[in-house]
PDB file of N, CA and C in Angstrom:
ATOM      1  N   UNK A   1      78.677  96.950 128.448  1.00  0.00           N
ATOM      2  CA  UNK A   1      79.237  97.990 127.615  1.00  0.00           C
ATOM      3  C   UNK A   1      79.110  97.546 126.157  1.00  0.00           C
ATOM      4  N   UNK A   2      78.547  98.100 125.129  1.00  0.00           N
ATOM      5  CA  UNK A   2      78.745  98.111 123.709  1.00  0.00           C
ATOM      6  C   UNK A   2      79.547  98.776 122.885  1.00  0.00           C
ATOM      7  N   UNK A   3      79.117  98.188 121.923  1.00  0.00           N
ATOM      8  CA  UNK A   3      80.067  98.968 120.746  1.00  0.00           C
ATOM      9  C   UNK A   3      80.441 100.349 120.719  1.00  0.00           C
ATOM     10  N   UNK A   4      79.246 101.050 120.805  1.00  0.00           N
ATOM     11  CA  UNK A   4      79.191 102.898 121.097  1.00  0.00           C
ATOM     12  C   UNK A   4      79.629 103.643 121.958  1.00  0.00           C
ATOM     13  N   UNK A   5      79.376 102.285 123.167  1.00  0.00           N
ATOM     14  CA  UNK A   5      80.095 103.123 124.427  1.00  0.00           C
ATOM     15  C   UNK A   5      81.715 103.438 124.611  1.00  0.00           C
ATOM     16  N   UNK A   6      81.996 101.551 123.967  1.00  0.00           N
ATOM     17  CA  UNK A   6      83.608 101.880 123.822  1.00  0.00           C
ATOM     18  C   UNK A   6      84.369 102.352 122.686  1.00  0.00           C
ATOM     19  N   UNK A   7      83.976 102.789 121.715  1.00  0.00           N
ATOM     20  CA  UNK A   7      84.155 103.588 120.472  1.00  0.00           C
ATOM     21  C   UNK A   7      83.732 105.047 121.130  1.00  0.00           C
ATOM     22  N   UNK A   8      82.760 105.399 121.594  1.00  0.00           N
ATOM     23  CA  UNK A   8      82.357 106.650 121.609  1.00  0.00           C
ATOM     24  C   UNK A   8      83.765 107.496 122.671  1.00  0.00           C
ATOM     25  N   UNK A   9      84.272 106.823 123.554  1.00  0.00           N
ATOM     26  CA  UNK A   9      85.578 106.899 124.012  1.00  0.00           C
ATOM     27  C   UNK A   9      86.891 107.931 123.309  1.00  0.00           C
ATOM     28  N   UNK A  10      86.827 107.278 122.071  1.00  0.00           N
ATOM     29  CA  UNK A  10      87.813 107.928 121.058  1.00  0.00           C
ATOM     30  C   UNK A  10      87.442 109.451 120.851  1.00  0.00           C
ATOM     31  N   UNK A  11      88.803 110.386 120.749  1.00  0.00           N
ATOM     32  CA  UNK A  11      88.995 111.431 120.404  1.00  0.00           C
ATOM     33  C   UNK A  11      88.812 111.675 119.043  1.00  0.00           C
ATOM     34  N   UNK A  12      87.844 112.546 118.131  1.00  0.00           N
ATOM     35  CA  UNK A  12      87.950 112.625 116.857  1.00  0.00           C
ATOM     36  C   UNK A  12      88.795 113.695 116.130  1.00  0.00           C
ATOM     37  N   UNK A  13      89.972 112.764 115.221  1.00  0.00           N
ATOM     38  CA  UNK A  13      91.245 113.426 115.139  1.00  0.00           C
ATOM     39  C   UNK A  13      91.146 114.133 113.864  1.00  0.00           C
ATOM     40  N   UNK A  14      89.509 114.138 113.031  1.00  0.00           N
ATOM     41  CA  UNK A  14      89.260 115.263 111.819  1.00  0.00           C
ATOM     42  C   UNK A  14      89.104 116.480 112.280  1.00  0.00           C
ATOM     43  N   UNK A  15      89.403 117.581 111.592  1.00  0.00           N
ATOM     44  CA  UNK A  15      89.176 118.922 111.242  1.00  0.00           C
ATOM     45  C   UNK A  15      87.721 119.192 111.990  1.00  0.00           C
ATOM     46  N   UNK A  16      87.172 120.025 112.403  1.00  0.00           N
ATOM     47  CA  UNK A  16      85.961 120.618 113.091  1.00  0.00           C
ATOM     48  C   UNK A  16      84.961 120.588 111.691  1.00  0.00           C
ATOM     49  N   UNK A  17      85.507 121.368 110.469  1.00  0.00           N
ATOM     50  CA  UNK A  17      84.750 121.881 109.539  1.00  0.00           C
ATOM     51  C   UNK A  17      84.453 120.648 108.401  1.00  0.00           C
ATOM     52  N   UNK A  18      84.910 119.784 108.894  1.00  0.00           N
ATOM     53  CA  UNK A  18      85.438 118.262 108.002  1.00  0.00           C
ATOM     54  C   UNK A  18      84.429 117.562 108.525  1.00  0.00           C
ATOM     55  N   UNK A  19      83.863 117.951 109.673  1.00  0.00           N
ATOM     56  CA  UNK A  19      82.744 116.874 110.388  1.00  0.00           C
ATOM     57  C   UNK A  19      80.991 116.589 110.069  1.00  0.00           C
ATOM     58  N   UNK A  20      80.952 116.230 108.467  1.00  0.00           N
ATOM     59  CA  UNK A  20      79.762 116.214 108.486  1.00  0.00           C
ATOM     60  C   UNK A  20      78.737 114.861 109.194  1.00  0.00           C
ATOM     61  N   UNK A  21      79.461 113.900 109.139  1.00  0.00           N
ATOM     62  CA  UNK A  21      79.082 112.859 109.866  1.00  0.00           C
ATOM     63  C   UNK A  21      80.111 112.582 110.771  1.00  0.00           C
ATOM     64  N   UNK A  22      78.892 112.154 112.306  1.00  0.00           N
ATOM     65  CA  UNK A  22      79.625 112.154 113.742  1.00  0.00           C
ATOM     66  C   UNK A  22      80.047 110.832 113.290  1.00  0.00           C
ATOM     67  N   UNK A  23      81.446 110.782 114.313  1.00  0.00           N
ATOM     68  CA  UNK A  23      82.099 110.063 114.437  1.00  0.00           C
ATOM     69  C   UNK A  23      81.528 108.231 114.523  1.00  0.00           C
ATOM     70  N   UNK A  24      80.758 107.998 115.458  1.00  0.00           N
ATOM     71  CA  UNK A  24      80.391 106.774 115.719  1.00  0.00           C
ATOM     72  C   UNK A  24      79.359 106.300 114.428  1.00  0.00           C
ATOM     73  N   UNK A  25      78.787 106.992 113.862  1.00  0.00           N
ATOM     74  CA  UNK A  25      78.429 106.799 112.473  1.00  0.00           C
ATOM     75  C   UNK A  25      79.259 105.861 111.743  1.00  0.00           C
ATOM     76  N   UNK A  26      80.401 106.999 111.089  1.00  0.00           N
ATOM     77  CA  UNK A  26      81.758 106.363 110.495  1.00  0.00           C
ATOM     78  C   UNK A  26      82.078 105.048 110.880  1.00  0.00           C
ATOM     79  N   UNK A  27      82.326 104.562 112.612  1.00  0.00           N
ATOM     80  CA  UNK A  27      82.618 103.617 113.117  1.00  0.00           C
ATOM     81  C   UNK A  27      81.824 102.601 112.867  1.00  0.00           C
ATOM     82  N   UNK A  28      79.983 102.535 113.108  1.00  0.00           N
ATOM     83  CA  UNK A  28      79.548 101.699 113.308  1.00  0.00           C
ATOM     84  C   UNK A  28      78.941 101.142 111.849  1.00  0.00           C
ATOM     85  N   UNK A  29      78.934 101.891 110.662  1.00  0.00           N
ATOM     86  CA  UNK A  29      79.156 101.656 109.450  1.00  0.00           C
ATOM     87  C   UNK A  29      80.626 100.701 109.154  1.00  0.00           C
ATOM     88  N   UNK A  30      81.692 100.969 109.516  1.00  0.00           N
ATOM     89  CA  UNK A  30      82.884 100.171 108.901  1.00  0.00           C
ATOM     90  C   UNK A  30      82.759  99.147 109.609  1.00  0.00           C
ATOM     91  N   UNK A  31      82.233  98.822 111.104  1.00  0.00           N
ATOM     92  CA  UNK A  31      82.397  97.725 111.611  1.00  0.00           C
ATOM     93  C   UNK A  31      81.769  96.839 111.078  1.00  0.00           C
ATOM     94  N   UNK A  32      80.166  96.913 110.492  1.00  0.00           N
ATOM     95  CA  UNK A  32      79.489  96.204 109.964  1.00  0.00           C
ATOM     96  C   UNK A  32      79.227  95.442 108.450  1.00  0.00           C
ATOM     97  N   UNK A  33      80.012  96.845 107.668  1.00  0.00           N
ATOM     98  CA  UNK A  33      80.178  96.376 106.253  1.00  0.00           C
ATOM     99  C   UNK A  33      81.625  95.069 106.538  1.00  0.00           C
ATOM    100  N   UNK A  34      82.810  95.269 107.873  1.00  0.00           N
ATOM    101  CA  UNK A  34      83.970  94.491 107.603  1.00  0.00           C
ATOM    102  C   UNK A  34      83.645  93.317 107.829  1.00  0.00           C
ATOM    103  N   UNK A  35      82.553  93.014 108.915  1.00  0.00           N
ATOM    104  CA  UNK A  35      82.013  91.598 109.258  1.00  0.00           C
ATOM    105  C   UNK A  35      81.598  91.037 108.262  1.00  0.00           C
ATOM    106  N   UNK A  36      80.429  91.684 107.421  1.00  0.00           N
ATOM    107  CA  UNK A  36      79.698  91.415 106.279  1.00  0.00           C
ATOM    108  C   UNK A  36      80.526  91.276 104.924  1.00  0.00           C
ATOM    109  N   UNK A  37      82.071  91.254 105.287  1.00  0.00           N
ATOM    110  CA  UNK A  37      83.015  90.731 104.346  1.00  0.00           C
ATOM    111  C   UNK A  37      83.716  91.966 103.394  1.00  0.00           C
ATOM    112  N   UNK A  38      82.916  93.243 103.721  1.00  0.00           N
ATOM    113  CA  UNK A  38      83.791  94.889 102.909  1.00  0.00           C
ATOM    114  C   UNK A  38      85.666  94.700 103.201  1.00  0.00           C
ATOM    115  N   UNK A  39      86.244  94.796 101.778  1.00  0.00           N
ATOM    116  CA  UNK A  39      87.613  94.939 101.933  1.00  0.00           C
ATOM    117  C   UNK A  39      88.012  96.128 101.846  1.00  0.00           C
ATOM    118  N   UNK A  40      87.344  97.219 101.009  1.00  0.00           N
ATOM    119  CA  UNK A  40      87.874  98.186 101.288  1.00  0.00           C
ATOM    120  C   UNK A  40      87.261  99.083 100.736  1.00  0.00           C
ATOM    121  N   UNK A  41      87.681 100.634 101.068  1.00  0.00           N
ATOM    122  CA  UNK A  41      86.778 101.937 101.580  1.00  0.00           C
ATOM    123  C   UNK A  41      85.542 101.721 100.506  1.00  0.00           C
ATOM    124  N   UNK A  42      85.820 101.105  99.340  1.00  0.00           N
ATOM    125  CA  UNK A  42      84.577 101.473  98.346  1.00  0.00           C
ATOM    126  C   UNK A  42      83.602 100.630  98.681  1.00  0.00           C
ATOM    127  N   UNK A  43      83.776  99.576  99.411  1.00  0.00           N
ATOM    128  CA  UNK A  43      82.885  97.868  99.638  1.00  0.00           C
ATOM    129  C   UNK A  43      82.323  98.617 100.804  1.00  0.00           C
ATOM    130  N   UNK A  44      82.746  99.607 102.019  1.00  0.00           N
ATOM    131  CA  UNK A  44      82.026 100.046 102.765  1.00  0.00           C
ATOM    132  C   UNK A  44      81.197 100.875 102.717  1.00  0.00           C
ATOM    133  N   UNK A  45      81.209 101.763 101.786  1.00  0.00           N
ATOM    134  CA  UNK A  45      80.506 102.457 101.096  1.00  0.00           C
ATOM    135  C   UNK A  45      79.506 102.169 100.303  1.00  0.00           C
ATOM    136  N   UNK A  46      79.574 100.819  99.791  1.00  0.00           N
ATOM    137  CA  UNK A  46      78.191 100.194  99.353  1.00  0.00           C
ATOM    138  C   UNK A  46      77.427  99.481 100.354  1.00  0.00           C
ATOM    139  N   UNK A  47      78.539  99.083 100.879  1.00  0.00           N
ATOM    140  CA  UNK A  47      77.383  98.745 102.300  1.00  0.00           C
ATOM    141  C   UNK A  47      76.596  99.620 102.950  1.00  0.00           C
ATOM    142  N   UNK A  48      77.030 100.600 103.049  1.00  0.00           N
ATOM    143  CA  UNK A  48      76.430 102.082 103.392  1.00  0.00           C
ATOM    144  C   UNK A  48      75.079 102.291 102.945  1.00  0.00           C
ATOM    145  N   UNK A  49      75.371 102.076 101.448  1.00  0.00           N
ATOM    146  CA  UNK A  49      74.375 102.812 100.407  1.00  0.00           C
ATOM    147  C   UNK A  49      73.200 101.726 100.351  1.00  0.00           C
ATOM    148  N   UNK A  50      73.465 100.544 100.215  1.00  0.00           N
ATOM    149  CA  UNK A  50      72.532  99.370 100.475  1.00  0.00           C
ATOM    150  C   UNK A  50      71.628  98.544 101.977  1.00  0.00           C
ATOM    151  N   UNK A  51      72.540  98.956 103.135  1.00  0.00           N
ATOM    152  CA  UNK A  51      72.034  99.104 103.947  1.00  0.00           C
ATOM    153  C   UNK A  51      71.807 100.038 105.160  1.00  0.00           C
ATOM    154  N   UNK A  52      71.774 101.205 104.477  1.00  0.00           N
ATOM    155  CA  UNK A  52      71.488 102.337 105.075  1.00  0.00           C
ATOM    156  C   UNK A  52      69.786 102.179 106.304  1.00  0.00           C
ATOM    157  N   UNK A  53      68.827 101.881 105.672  1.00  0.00           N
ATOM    158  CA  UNK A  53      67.708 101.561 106.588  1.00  0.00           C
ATOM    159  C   UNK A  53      68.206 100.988 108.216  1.00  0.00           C
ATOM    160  N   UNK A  54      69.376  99.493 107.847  1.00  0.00           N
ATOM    161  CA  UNK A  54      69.260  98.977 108.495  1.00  0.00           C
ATOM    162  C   UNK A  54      70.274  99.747 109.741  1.00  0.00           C
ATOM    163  N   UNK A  55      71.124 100.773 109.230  1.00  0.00           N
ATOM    164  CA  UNK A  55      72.334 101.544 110.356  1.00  0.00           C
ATOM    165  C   UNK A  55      71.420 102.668 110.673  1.00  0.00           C
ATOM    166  N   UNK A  56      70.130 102.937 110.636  1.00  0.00           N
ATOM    167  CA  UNK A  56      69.127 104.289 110.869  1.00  0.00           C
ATOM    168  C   UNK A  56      68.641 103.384 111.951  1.00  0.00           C
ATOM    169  N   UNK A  57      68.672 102.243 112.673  1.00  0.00           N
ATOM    170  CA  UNK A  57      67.985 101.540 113.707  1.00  0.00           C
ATOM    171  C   UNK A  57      68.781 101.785 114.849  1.00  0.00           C
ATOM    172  N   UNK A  58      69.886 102.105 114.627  1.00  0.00           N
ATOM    173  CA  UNK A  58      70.777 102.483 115.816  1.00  0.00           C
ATOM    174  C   UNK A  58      71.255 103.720 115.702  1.00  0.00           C
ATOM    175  N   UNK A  59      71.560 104.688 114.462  1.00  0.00           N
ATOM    176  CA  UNK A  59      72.388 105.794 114.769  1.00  0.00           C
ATOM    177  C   UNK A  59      71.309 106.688 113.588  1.00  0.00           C
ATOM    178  N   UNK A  60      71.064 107.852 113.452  1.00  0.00           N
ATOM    179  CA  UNK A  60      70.058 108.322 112.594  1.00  0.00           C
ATOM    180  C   UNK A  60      71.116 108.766 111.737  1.00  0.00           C
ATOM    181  N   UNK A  61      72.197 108.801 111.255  1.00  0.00           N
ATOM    182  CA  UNK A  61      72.654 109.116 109.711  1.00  0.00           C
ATOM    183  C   UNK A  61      71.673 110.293 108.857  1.00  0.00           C
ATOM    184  N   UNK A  62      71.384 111.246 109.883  1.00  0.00           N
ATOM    185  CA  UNK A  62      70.908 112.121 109.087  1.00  0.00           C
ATOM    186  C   UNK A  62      71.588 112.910 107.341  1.00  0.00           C
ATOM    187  N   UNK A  63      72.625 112.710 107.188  1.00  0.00           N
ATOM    188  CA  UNK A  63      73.156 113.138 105.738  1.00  0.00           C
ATOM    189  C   UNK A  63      73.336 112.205 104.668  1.00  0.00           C
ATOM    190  N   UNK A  64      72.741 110.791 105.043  1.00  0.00           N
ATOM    191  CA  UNK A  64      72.997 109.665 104.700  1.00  0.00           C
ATOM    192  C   UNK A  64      74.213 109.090 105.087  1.00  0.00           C
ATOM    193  N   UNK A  65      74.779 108.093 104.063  1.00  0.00           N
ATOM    194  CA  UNK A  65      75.648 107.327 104.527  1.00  0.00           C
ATOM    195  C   UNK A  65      77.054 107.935 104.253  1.00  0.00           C
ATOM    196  N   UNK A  66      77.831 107.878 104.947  1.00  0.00           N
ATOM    197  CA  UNK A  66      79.469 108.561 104.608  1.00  0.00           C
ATOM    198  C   UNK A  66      79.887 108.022 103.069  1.00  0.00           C
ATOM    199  N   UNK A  67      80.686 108.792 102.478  1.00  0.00           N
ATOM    200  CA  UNK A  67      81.161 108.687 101.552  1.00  0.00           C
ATOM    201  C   UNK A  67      82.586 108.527 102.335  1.00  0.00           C
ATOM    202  N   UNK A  68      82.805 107.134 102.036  1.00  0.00           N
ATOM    203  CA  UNK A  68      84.353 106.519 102.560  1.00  0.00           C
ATOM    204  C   UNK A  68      85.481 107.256 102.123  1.00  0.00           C
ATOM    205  N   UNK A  69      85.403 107.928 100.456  1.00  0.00           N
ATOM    206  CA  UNK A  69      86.568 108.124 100.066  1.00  0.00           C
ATOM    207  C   UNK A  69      86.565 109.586 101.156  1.00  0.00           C
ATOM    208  N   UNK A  70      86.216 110.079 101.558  1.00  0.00           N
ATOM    209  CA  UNK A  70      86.416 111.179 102.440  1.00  0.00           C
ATOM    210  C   UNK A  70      86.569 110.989 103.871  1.00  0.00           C
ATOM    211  N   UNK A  71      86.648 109.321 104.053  1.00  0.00           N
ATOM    212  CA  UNK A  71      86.956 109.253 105.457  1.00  0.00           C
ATOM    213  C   UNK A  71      88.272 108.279 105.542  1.00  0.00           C
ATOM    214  N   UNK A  72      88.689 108.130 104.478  1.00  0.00           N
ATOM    215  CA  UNK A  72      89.758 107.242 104.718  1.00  0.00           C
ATOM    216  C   UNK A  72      91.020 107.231 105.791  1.00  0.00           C
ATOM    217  N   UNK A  73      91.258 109.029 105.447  1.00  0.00           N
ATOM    218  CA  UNK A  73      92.524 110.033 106.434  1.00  0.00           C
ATOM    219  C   UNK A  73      91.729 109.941 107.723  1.00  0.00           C
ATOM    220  N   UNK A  74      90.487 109.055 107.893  1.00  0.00           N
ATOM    221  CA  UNK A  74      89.852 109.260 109.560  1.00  0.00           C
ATOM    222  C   UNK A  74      90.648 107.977 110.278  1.00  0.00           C
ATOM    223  N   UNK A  75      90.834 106.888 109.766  1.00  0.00           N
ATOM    224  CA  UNK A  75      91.236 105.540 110.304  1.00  0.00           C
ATOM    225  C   UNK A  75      92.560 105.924 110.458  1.00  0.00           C
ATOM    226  N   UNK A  76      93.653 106.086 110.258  1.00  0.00           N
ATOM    227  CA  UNK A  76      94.994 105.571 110.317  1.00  0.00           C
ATOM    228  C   UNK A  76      95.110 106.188 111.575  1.00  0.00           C
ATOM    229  N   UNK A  77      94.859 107.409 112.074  1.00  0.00           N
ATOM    230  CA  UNK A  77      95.372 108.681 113.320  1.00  0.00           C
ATOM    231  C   UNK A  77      93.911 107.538 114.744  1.00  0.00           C
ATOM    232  N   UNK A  78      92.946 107.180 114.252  1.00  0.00           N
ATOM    233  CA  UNK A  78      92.172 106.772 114.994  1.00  0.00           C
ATOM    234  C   UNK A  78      92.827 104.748 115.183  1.00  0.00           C
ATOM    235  N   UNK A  79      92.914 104.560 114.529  1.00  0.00           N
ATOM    236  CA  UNK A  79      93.825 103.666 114.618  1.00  0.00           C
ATOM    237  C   UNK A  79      94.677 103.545 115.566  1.00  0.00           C
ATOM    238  N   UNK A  80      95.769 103.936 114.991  1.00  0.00           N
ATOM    239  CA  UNK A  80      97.188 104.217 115.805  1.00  0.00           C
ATOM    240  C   UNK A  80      97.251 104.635 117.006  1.00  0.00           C
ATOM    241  N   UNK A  81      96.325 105.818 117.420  1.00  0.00           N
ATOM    242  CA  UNK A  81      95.919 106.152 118.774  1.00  0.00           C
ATOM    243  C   UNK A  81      95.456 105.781 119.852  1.00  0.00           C
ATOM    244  N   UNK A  82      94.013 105.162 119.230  1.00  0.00           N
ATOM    245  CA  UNK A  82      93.386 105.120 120.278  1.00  0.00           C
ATOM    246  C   UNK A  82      92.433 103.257 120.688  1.00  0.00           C
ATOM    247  N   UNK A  83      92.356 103.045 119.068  1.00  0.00           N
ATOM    248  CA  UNK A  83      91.896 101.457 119.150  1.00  0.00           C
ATOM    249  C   UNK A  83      92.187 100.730 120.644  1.00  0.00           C
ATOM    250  N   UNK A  84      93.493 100.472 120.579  1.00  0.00           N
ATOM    251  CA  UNK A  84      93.909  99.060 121.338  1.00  0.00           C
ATOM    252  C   UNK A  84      93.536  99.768 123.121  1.00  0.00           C
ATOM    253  N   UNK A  85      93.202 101.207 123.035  1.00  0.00           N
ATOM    254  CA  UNK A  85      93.254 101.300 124.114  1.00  0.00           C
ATOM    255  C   UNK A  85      91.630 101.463 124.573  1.00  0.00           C
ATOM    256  N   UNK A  86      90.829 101.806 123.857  1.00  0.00           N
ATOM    257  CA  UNK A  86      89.113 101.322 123.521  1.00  0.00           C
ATOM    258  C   UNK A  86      88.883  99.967 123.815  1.00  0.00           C
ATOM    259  N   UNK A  87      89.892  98.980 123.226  1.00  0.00           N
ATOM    260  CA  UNK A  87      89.379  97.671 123.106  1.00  0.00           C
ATOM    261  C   UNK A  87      89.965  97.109 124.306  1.00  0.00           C
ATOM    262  N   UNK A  88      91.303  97.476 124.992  1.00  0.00           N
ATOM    263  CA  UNK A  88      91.419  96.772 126.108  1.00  0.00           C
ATOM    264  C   UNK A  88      90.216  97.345 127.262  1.00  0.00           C
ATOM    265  N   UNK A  89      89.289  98.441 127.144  1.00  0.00           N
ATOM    266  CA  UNK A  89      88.617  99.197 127.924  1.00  0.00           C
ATOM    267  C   UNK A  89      87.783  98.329 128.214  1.00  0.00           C
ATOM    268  N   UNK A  90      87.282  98.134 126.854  1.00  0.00           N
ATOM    269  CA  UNK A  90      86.296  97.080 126.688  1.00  0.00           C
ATOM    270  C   UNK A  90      85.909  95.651 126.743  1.00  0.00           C
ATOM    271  N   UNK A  91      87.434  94.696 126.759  1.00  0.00           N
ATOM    272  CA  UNK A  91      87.584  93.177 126.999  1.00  0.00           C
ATOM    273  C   UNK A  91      88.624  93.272 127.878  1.00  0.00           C
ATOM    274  N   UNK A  92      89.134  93.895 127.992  1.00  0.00           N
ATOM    275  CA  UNK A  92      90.491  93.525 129.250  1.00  0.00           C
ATOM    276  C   UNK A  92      89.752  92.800 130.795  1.00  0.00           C
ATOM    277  N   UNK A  93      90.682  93.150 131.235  1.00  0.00           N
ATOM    278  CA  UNK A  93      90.162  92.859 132.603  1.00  0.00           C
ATOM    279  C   UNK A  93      89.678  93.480 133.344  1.00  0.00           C
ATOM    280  N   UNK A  94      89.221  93.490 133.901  1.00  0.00           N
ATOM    281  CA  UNK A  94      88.299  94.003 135.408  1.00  0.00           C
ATOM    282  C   UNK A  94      87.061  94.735 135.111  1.00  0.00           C
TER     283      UNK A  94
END
């Protein structure tokens, strides 16, 4: 199981009309700028913008890269919800 599979799991708790970039986009962008040391929404967002080529190898980002300041209200409800229960999906047991 990977990253996508157990992220792709999550319910997306934005607006319908709010959805210009799918969800696992968003995700697999923040995961990579946070490893690569991004503290916050604007550091992911340059990560975005600078390594955009390299997140088109796994997910096609057709609108380009998210503009963070418009996804910030996406983490806290995705957070709180649904994380710990993705991640035990994914490392727990059995």
């Amino acid at each position: 199981m990977d990253f996508l599979d157990i992220f792709g799991q999550l319910d997306d708790p934005r607006i319908d009309r709010k959805k210009l970039h799918p969800m696992p986009e968003i995700l697999l962008l923040t995961l990579c700028a946070v490893i690569c040391g991004a503290e916050s929404w604007d550091d992911i967002e340059m990560f975005g913008k600078s390594k955009l080529a390299f997140l088109c190898q796994y997910l096609p980002y057709e609108y380009g890269y998210p503009a963070m300041t418009r996804c910030g209200g996406f983490s806290a409800p995705l957070i709180q919800h649904s994380s710990s229960i993705c991640l035990w999906n994914g490392f727990g047991p059995g």
